[in-house]
PDB file of N, CA and C in Angstrom:
ATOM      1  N   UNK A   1     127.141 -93.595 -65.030  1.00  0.00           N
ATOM      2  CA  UNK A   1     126.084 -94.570 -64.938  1.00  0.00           C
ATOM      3  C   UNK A   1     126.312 -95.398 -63.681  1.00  0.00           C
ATOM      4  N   UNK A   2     124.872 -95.521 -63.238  1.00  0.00           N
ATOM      5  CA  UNK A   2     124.986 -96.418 -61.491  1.00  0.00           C
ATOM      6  C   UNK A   2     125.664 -97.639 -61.849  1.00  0.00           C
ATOM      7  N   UNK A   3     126.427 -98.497 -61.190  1.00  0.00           N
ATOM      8  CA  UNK A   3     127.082-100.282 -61.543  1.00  0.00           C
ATOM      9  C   UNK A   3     125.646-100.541 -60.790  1.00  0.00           C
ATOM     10  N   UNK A   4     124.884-102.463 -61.482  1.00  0.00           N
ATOM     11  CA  UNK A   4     124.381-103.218 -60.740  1.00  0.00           C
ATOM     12  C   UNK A   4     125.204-104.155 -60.341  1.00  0.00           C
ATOM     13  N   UNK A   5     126.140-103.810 -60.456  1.00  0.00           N
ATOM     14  CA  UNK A   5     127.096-104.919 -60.260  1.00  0.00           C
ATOM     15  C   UNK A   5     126.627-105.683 -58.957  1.00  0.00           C
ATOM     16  N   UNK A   6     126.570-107.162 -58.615  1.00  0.00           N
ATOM     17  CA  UNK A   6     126.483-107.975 -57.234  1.00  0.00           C
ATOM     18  C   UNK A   6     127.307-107.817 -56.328  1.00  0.00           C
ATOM     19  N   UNK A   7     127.207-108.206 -55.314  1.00  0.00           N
ATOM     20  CA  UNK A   7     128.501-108.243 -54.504  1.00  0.00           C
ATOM     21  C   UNK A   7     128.583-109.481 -54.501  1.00  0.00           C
ATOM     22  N   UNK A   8     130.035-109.638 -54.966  1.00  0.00           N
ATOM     23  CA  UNK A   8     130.810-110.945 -55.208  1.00  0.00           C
ATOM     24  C   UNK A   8     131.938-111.224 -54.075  1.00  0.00           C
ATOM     25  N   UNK A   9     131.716-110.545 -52.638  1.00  0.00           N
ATOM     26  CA  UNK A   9     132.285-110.643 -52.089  1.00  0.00           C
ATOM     27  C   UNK A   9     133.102-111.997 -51.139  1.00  0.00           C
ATOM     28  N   UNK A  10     132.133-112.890 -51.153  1.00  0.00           N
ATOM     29  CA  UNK A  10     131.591-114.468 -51.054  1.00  0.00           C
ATOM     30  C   UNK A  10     132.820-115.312 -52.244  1.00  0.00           C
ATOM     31  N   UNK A  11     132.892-114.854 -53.223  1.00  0.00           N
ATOM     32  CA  UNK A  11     133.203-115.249 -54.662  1.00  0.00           C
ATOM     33  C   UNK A  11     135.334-114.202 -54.483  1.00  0.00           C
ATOM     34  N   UNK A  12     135.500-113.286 -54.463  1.00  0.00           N
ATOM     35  CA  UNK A  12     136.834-112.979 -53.757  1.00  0.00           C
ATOM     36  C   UNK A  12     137.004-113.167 -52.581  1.00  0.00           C
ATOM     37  N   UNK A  13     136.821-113.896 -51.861  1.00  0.00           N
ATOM     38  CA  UNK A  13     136.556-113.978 -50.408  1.00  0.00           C
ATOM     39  C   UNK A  13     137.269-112.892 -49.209  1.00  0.00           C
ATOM     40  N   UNK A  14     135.589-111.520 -49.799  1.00  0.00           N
ATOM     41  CA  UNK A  14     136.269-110.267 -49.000  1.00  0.00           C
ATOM     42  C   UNK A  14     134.915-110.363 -47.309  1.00  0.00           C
ATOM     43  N   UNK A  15     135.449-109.574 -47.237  1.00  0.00           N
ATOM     44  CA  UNK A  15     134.581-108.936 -46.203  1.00  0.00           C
ATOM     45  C   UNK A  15     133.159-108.750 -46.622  1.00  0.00           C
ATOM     46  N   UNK A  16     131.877-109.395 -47.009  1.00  0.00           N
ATOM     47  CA  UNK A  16     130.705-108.748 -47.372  1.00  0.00           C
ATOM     48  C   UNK A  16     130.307-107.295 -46.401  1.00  0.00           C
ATOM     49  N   UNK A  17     130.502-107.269 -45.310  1.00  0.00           N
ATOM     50  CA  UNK A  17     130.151-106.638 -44.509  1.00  0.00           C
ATOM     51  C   UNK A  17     130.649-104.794 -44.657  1.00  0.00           C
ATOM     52  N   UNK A  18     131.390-105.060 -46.162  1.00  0.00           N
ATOM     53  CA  UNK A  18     132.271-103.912 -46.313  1.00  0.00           C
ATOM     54  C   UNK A  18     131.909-103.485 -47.932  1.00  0.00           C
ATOM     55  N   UNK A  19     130.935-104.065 -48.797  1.00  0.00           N
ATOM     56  CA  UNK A  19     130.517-104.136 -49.958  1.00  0.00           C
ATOM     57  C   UNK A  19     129.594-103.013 -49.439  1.00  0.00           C
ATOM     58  N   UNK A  20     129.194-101.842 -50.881  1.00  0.00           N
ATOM     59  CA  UNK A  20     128.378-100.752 -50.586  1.00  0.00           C
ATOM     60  C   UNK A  20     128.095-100.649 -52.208  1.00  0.00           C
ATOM     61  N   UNK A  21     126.741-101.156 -52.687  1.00  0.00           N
ATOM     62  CA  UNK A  21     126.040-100.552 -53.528  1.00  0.00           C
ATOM     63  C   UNK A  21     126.525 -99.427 -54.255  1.00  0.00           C
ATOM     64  N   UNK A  22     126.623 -99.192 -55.065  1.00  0.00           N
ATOM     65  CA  UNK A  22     127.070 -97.988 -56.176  1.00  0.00           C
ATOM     66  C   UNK A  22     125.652 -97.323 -55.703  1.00  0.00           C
ATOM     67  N   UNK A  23     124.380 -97.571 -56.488  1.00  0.00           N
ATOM     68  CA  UNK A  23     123.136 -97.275 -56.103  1.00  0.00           C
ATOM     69  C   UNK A  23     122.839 -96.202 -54.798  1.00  0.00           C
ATOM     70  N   UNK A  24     123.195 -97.408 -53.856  1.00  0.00           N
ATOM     71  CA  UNK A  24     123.192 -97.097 -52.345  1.00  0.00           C
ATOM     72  C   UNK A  24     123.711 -95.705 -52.256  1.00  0.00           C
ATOM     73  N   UNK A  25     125.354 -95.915 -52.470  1.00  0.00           N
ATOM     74  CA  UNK A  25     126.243 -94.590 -52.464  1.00  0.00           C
ATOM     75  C   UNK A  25     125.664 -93.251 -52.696  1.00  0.00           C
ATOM     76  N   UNK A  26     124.749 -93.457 -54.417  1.00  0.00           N
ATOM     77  CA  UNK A  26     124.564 -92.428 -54.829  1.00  0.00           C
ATOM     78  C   UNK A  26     123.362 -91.818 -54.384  1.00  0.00           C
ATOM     79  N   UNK A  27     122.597 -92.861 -53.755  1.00  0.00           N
ATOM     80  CA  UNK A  27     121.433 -91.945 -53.265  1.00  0.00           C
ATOM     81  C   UNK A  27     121.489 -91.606 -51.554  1.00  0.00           C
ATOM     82  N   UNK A  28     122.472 -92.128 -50.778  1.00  0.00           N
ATOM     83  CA  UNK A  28     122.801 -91.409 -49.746  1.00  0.00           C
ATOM     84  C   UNK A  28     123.224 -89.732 -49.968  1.00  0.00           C
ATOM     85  N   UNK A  29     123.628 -89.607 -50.957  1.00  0.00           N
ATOM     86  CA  UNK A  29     124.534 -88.425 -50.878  1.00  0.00           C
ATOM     87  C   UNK A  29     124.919 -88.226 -52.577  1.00  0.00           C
ATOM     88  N   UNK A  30     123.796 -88.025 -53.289  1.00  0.00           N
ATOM     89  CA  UNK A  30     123.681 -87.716 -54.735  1.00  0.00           C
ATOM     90  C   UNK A  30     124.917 -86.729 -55.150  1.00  0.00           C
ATOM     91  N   UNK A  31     124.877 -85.341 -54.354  1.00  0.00           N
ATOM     92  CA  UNK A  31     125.671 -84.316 -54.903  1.00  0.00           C
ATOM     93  C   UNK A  31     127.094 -84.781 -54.957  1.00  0.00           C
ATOM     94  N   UNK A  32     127.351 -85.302 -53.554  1.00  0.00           N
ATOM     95  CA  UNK A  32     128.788 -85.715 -53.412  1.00  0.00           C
ATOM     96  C   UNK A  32     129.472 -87.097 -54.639  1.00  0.00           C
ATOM     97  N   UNK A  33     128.316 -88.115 -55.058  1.00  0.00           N
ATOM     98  CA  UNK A  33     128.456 -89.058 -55.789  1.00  0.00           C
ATOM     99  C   UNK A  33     128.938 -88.158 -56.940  1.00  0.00           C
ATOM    100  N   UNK A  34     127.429 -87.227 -57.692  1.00  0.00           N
ATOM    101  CA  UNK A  34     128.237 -86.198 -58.467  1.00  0.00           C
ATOM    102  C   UNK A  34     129.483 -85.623 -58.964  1.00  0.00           C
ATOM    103  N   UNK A  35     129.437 -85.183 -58.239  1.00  0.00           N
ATOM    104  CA  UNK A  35     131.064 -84.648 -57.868  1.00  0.00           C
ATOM    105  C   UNK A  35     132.257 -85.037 -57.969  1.00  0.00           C
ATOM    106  N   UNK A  36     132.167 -86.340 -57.267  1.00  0.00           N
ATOM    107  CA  UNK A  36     133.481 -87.263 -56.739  1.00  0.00           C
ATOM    108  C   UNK A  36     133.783 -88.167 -58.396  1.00  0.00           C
ATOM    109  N   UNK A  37     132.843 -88.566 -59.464  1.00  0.00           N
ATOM    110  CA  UNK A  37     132.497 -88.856 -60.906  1.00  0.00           C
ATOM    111  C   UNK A  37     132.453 -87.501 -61.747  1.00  0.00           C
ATOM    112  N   UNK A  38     132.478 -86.836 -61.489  1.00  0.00           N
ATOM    113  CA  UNK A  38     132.007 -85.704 -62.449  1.00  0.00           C
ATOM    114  C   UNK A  38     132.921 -84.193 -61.765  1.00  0.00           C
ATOM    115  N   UNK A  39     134.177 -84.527 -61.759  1.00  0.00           N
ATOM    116  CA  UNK A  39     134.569 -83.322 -60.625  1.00  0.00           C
ATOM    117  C   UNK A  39     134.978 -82.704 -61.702  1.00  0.00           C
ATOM    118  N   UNK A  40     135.059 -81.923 -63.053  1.00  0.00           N
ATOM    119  CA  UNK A  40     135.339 -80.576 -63.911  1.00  0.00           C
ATOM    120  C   UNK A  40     134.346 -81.413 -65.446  1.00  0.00           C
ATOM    121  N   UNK A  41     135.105 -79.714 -65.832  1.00  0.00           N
ATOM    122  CA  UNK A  41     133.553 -79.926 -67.166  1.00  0.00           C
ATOM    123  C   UNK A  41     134.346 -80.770 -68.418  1.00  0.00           C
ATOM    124  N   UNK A  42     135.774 -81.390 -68.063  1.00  0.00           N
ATOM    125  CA  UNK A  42     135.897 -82.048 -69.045  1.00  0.00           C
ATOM    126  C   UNK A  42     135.654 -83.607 -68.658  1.00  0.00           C
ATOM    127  N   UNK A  43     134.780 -84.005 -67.609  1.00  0.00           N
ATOM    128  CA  UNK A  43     134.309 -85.215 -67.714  1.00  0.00           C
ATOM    129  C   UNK A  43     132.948 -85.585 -67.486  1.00  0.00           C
ATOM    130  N   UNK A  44     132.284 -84.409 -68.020  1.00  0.00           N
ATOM    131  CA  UNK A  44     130.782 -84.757 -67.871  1.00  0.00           C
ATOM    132  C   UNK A  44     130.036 -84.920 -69.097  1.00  0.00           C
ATOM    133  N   UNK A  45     129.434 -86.678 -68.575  1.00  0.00           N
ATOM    134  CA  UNK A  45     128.674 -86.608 -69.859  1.00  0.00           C
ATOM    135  C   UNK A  45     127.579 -85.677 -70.838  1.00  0.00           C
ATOM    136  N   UNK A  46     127.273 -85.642 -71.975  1.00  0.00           N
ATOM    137  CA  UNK A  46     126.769 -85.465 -72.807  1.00  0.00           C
ATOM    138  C   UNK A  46     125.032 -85.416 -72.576  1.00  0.00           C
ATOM    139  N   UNK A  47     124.421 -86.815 -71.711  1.00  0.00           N
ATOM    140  CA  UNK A  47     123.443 -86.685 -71.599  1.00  0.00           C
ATOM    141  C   UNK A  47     123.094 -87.765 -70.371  1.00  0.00           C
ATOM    142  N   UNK A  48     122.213 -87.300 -69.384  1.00  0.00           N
ATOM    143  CA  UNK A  48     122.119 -87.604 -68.063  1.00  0.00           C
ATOM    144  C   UNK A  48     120.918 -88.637 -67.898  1.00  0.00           C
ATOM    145  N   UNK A  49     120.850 -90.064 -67.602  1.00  0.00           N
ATOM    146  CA  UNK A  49     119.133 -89.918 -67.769  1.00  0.00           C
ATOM    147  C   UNK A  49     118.997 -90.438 -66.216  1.00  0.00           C
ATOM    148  N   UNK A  50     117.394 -89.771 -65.690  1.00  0.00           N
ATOM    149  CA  UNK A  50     117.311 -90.516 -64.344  1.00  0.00           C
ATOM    150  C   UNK A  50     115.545 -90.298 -64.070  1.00  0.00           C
ATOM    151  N   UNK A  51     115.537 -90.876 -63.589  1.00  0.00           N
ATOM    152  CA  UNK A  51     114.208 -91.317 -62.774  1.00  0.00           C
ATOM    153  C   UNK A  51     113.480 -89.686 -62.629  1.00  0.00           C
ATOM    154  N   UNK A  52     112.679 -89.432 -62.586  1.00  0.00           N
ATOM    155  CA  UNK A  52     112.113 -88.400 -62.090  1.00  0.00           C
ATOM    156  C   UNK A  52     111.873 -88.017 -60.557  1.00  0.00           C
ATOM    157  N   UNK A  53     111.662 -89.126 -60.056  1.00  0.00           N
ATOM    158  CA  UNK A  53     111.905 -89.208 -58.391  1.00  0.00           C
ATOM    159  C   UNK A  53     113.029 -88.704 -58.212  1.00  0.00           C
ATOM    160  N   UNK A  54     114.578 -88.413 -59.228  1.00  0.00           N
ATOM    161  CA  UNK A  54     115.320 -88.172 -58.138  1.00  0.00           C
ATOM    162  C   UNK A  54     115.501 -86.808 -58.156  1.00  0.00           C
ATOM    163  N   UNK A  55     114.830 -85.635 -58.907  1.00  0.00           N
ATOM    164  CA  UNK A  55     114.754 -84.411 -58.961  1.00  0.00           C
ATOM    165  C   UNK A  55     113.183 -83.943 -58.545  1.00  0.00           C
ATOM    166  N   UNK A  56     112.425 -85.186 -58.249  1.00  0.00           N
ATOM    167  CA  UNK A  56     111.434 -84.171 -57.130  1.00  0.00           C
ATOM    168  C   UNK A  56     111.523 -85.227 -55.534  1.00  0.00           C
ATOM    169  N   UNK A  57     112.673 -85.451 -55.092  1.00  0.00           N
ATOM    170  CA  UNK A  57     112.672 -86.083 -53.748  1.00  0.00           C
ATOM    171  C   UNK A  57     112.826 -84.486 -52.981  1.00  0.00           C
ATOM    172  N   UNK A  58     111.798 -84.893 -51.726  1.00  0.00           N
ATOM    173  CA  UNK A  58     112.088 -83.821 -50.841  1.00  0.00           C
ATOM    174  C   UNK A  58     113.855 -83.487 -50.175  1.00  0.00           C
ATOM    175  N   UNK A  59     114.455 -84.510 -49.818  1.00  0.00           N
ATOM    176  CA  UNK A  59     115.696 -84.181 -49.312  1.00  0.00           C
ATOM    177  C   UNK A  59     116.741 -83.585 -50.072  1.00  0.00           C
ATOM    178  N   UNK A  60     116.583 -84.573 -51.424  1.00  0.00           N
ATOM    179  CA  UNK A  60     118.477 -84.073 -52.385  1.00  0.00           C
ATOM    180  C   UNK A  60     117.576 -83.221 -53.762  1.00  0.00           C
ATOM    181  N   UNK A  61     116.152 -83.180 -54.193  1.00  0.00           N
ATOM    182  CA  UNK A  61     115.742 -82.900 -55.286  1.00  0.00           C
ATOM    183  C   UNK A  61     116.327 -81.542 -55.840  1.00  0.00           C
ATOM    184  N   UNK A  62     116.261 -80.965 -55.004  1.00  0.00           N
ATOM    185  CA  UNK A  62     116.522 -79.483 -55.507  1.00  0.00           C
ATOM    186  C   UNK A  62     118.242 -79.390 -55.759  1.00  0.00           C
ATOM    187  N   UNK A  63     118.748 -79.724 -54.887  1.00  0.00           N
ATOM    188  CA  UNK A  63     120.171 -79.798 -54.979  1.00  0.00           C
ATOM    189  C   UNK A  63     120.841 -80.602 -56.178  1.00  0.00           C
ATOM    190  N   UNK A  64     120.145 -81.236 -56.565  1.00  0.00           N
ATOM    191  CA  UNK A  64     120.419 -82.294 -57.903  1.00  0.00           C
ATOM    192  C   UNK A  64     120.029 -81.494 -59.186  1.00  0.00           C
ATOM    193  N   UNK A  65     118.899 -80.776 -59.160  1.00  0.00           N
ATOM    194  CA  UNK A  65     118.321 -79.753 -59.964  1.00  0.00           C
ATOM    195  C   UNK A  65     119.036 -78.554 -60.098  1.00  0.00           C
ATOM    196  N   UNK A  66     119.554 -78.166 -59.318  1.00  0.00           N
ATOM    197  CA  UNK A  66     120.846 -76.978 -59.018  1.00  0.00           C
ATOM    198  C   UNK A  66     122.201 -77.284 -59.219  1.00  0.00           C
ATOM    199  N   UNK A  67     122.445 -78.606 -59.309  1.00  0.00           N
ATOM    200  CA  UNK A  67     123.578 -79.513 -59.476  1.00  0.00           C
ATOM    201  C   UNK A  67     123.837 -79.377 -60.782  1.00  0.00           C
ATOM    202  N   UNK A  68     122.739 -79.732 -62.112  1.00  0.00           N
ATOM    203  CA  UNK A  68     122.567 -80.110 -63.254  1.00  0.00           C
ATOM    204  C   UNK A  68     122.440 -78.579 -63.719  1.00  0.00           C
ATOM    205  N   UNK A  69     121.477 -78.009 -63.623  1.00  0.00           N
ATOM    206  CA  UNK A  69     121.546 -76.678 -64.431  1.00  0.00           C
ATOM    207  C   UNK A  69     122.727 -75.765 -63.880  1.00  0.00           C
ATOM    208  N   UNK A  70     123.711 -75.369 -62.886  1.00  0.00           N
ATOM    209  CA  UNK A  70     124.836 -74.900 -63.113  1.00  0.00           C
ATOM    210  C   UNK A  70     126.088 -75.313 -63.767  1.00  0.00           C
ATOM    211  N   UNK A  71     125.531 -76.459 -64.543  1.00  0.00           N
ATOM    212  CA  UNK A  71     126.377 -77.263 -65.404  1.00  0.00           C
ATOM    213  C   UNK A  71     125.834 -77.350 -66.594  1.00  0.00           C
ATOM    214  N   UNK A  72     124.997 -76.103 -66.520  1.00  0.00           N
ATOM    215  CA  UNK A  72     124.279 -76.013 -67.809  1.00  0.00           C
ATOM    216  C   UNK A  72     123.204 -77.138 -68.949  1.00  0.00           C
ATOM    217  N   UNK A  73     123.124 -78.197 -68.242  1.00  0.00           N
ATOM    218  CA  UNK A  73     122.228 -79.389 -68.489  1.00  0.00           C
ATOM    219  C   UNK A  73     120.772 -78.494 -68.410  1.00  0.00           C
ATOM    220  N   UNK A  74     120.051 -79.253 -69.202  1.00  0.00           N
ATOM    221  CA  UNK A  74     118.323 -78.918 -69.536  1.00  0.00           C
ATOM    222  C   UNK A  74     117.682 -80.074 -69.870  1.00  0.00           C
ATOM    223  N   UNK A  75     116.463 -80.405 -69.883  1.00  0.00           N
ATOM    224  CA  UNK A  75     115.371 -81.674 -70.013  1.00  0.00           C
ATOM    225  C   UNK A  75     115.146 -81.698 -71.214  1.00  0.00           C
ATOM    226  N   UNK A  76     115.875 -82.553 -72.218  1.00  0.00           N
ATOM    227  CA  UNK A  76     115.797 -82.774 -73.910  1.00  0.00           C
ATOM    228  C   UNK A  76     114.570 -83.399 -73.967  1.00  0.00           C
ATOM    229  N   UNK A  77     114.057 -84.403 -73.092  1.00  0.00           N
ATOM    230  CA  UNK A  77     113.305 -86.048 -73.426  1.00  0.00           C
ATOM    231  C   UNK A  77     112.743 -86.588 -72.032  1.00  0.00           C
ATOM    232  N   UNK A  78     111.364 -86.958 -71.914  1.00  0.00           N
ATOM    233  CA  UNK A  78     110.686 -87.130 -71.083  1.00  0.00           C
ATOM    234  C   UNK A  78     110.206 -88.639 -71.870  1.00  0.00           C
ATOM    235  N   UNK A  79     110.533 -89.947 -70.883  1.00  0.00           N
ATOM    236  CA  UNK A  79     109.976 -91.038 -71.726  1.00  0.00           C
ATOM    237  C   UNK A  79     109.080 -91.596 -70.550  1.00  0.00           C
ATOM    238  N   UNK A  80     108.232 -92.452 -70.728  1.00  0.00           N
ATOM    239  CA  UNK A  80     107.583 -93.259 -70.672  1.00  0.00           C
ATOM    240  C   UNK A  80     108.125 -94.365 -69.779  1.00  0.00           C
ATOM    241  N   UNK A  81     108.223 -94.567 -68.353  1.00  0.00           N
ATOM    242  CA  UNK A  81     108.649 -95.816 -67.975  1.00  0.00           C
ATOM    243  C   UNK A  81     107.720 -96.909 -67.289  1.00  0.00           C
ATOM    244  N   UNK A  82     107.060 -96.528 -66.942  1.00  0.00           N
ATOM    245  CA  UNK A  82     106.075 -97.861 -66.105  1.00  0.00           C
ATOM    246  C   UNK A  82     104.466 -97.346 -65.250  1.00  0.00           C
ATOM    247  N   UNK A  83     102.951 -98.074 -65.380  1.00  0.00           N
ATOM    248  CA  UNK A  83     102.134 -97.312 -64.720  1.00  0.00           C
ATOM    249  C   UNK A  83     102.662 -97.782 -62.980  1.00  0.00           C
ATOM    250  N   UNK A  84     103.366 -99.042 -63.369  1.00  0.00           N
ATOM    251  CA  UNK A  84     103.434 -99.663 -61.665  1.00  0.00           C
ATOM    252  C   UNK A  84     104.577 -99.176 -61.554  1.00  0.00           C
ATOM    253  N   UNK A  85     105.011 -98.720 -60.128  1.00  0.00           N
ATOM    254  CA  UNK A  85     106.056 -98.375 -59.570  1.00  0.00           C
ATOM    255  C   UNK A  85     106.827 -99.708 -58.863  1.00  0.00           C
ATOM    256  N   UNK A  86     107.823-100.127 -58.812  1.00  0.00           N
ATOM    257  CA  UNK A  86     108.189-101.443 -58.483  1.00  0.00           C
ATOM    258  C   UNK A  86     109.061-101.024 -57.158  1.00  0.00           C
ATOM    259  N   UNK A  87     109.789 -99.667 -57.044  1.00  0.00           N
ATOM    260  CA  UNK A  87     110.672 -99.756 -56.591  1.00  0.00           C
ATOM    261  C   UNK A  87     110.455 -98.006 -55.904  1.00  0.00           C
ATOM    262  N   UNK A  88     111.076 -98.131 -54.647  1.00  0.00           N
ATOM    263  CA  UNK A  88     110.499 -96.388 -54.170  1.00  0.00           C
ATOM    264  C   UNK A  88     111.396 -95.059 -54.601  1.00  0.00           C
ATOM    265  N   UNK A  89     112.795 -95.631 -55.529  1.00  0.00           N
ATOM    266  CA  UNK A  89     113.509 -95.153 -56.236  1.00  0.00           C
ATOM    267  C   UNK A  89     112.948 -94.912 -57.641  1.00  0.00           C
ATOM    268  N   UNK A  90     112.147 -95.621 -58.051  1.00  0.00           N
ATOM    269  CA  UNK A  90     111.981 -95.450 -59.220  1.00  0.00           C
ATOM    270  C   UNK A  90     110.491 -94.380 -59.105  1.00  0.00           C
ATOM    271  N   UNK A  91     110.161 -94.135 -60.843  1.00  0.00           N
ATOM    272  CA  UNK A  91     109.182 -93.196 -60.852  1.00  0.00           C
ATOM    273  C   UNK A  91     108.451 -93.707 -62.317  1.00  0.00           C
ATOM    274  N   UNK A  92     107.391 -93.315 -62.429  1.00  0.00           N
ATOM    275  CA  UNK A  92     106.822 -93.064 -64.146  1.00  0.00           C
ATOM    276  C   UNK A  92     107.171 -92.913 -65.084  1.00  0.00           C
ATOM    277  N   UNK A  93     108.319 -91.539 -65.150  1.00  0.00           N
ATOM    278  CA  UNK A  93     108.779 -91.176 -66.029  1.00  0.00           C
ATOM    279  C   UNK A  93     110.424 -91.611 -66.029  1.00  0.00           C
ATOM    280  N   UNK A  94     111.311 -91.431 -67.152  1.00  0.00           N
ATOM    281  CA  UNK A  94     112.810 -90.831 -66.977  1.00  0.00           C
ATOM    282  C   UNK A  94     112.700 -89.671 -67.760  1.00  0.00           C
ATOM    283  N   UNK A  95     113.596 -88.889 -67.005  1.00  0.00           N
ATOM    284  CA  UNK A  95     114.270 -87.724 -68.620  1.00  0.00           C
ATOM    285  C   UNK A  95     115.490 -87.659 -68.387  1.00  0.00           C
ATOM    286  N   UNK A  96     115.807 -87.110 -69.725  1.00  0.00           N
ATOM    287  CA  UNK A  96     116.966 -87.048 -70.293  1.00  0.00           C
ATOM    288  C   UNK A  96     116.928 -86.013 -69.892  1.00  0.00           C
ATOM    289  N   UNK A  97     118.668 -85.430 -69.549  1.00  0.00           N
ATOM    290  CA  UNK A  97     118.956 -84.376 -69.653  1.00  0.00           C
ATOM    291  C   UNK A  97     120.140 -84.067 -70.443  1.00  0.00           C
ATOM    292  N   UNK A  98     120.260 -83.034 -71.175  1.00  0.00           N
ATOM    293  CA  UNK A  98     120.956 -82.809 -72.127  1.00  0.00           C
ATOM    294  C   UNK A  98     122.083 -81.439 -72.171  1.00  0.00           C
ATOM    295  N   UNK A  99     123.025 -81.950 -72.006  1.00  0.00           N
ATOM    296  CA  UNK A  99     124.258 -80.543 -71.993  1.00  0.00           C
ATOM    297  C   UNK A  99     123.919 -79.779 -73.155  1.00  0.00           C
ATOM    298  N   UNK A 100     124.506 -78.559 -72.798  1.00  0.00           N
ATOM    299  CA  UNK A 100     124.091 -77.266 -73.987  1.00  0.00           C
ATOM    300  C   UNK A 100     124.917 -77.833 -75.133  1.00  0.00           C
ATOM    301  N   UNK A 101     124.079 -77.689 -75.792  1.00  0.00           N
ATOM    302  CA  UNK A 101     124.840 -77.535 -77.194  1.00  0.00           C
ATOM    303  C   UNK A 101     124.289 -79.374 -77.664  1.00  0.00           C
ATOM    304  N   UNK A 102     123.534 -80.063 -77.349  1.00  0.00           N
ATOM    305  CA  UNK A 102     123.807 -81.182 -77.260  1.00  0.00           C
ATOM    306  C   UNK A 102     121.887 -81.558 -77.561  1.00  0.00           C
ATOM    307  N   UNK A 103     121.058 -82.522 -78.116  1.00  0.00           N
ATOM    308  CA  UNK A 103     119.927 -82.984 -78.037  1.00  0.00           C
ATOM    309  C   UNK A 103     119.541 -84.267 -78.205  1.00  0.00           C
ATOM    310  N   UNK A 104     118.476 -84.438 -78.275  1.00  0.00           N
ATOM    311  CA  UNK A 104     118.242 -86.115 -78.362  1.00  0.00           C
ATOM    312  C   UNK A 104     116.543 -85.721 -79.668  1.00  0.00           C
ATOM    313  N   UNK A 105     117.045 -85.199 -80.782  1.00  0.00           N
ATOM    314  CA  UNK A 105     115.779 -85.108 -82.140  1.00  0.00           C
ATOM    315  C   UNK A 105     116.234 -86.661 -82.499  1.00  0.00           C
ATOM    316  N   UNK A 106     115.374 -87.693 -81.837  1.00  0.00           N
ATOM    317  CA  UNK A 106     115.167 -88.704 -82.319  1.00  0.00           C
ATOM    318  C   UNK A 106     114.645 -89.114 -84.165  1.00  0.00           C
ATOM    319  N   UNK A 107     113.708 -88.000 -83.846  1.00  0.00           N
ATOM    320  CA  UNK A 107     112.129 -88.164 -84.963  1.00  0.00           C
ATOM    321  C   UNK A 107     113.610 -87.638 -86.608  1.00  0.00           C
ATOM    322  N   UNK A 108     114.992 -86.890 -86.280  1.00  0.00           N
ATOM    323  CA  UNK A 108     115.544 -86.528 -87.221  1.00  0.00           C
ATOM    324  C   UNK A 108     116.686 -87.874 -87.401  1.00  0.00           C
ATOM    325  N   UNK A 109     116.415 -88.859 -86.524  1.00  0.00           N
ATOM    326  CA  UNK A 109     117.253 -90.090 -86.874  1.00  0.00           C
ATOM    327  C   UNK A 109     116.739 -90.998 -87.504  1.00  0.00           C
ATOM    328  N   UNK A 110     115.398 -90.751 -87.776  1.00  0.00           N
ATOM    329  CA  UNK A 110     114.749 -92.178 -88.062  1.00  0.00           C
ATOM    330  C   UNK A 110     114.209 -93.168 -87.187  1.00  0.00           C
ATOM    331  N   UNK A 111     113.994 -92.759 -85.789  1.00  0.00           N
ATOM    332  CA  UNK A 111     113.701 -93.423 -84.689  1.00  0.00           C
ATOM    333  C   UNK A 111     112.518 -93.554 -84.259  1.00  0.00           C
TER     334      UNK A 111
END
């Protein structure tokens, strides 16, 4: 999961000039963020959720999409997020994505 964490750099009195967005990180260079969090199959989560923008962006989309299904992940859950777009990261939808063996049957939780 992305940190929103602030930069509190002001507050430890570091270098601001040296503070880098988690966010930032991951959408410079999605696969490598991937990777560098998720480097073998015994530390990948269970279920993925993200924006829909970030699997149809022209630059990293496909590679993120190729990222996830050779790791055997699939689209459990398509929700509902906003008609206004607030942000050029963000999108309409999120989905879930869901490792094999793994789902999100809400409607069998009582949800």
């Amino acid at each position: 999961m992305l940190s929103c964490d602030p930069d509190l750099s002001a507050w430890h009195g570091t270098d601001p000039r040296t503070y880098v967005d988690e966010a930032d990180a991951f959408y410079k260079d999605p696969i490598r963020w991937l990777n560098s969090n998720y480097p073998d199959s015994h530390t990948l989560p269970q279920h993925i959720a993200m924006f829909t923008e970030l699997t149809q962006n022209a630059d990293y989309g496909q590679a993120v999409m190729q990222w996830l299904r050779a790791r055997n992940y699939s689209i459990c859950m398509e929700i509902f997020h906003s008609h206004i777009i607030s942000h050029y990261r963000h999108s309409r939808h999120i989905v879930m994505w869901c490792a094999e063996g793994w789902n999100l049957d809400l409607a069998e939780k009582g949800m």
